[in-house]
C-alpha atoms as a PDB file:
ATOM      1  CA  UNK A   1      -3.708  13.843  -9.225  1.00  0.00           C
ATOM      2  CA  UNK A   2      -1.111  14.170 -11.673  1.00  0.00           C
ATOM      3  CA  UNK A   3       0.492  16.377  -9.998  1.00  0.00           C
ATOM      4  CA  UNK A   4       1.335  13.990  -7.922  1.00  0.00           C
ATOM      5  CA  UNK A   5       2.190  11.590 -10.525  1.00  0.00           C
ATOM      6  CA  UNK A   6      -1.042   9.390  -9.413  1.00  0.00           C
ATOM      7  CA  UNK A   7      -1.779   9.074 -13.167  1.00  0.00           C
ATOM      8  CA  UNK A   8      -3.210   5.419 -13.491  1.00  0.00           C
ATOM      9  CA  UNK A   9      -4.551   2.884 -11.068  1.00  0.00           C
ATOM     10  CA  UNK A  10      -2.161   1.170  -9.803  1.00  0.00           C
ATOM     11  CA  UNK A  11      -0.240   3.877  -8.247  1.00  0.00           C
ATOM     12  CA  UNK A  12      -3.926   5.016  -6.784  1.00  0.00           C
ATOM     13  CA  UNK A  13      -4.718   1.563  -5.564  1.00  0.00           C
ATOM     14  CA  UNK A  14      -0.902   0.823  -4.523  1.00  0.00           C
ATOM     15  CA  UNK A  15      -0.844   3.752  -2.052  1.00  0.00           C
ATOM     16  CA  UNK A  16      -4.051   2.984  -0.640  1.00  0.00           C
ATOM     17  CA  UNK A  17      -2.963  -0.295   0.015  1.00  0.00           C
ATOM     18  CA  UNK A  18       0.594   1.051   1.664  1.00  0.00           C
ATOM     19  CA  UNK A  19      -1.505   4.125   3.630  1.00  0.00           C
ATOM     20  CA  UNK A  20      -3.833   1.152   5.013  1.00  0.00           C
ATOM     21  CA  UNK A  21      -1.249  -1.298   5.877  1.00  0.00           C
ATOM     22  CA  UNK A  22       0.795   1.468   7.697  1.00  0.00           C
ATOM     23  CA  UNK A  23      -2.303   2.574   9.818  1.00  0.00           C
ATOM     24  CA  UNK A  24      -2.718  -1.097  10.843  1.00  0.00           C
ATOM     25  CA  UNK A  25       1.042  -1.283  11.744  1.00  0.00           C
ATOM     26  CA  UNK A  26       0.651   2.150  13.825  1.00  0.00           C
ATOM     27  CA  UNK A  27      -2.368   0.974  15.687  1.00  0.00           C
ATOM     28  CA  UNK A  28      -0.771  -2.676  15.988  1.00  0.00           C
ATOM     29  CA  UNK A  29       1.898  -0.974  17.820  1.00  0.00           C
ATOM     30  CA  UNK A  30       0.291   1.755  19.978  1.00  0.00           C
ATOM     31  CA  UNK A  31      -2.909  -0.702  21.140  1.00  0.00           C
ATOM     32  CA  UNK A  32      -0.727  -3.871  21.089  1.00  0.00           C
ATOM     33  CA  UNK A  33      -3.770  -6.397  21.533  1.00  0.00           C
ATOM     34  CA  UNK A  34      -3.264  -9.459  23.144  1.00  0.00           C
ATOM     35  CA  UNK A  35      -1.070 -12.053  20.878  1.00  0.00           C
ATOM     36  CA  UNK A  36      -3.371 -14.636  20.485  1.00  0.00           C
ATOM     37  CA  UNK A  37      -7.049 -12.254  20.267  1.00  0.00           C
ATOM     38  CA  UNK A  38      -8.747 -11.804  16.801  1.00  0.00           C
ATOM     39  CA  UNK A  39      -8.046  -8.066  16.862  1.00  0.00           C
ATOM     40  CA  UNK A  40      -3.895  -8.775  16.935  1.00  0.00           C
ATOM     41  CA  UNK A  41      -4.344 -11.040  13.820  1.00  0.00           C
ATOM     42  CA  UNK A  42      -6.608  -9.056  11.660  1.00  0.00           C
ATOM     43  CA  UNK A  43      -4.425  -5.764  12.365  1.00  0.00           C
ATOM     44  CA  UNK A  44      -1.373  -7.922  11.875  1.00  0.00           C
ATOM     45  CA  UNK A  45      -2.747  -9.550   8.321  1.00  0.00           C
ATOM     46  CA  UNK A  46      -4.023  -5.904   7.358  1.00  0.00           C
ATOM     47  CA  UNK A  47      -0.412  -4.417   8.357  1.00  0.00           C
ATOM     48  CA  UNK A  48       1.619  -7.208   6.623  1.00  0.00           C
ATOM     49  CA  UNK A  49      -0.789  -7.281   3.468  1.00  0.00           C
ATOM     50  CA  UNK A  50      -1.753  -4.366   2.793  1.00  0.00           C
ATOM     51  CA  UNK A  51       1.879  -3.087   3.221  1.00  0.00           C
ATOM     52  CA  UNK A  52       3.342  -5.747   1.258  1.00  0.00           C
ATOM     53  CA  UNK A  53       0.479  -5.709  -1.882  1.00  0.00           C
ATOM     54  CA  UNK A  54       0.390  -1.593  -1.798  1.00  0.00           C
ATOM     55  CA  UNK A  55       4.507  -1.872  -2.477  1.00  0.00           C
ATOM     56  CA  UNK A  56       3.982  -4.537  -5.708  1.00  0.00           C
ATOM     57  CA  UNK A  57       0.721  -2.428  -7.142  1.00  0.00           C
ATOM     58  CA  UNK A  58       3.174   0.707  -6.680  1.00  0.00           C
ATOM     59  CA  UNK A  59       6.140  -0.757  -8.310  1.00  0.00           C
ATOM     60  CA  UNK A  60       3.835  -1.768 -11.262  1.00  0.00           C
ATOM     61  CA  UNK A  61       2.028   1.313 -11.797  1.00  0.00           C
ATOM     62  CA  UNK A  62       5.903   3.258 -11.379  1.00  0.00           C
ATOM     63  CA  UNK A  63       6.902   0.364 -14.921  1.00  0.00           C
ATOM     64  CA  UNK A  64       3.555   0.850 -16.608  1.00  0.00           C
ATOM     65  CA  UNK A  65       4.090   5.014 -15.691  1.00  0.00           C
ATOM     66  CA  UNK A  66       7.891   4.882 -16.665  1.00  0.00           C
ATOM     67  CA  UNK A  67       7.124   2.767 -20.814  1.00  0.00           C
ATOM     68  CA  UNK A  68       4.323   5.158 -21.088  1.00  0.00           C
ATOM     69  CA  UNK A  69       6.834   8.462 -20.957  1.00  0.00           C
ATOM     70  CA  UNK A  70       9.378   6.501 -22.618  1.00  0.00           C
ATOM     71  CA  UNK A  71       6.547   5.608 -25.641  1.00  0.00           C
ATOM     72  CA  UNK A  72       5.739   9.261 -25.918  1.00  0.00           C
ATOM     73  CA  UNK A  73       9.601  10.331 -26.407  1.00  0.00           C
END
């Protein structure tokens, strides 16, 4: 995983999140439920949400990634 630069967490978790709330965007789209059914709401909290809280545990595990290197210089 470091390889990748997955080396803690929050980058792990984070793109989860992102690779769940873009799945639920995707099948949002190509299903399209009815607007007011259960399904549309819980695909449209999941795409929205997990998206959105993916992106902020991303950006925080890029700053904790980023003072770690800059500690070790």
């Amino acid at each position: 995983m470091s390889r990748l630069g997955l080396t803690n967490i929050y980058l792990k978790c984070g793109l989860v999140l992102i690779v769940i709330g873009l799945v639920c965007a995707v099948t949002l789209f190509a299903v399209v439920p009815p607007a007011n059914s259960t399904s549309f709401q819980l695909l449209m909290w999941g795409a929205q949400g997990g998206f959105l809280s993916g992106l902020v545990l991303y950006i925080i595990g890029r700053v904790v990634h980023a003072t770690r290197q800059s500690r070790r210089a």
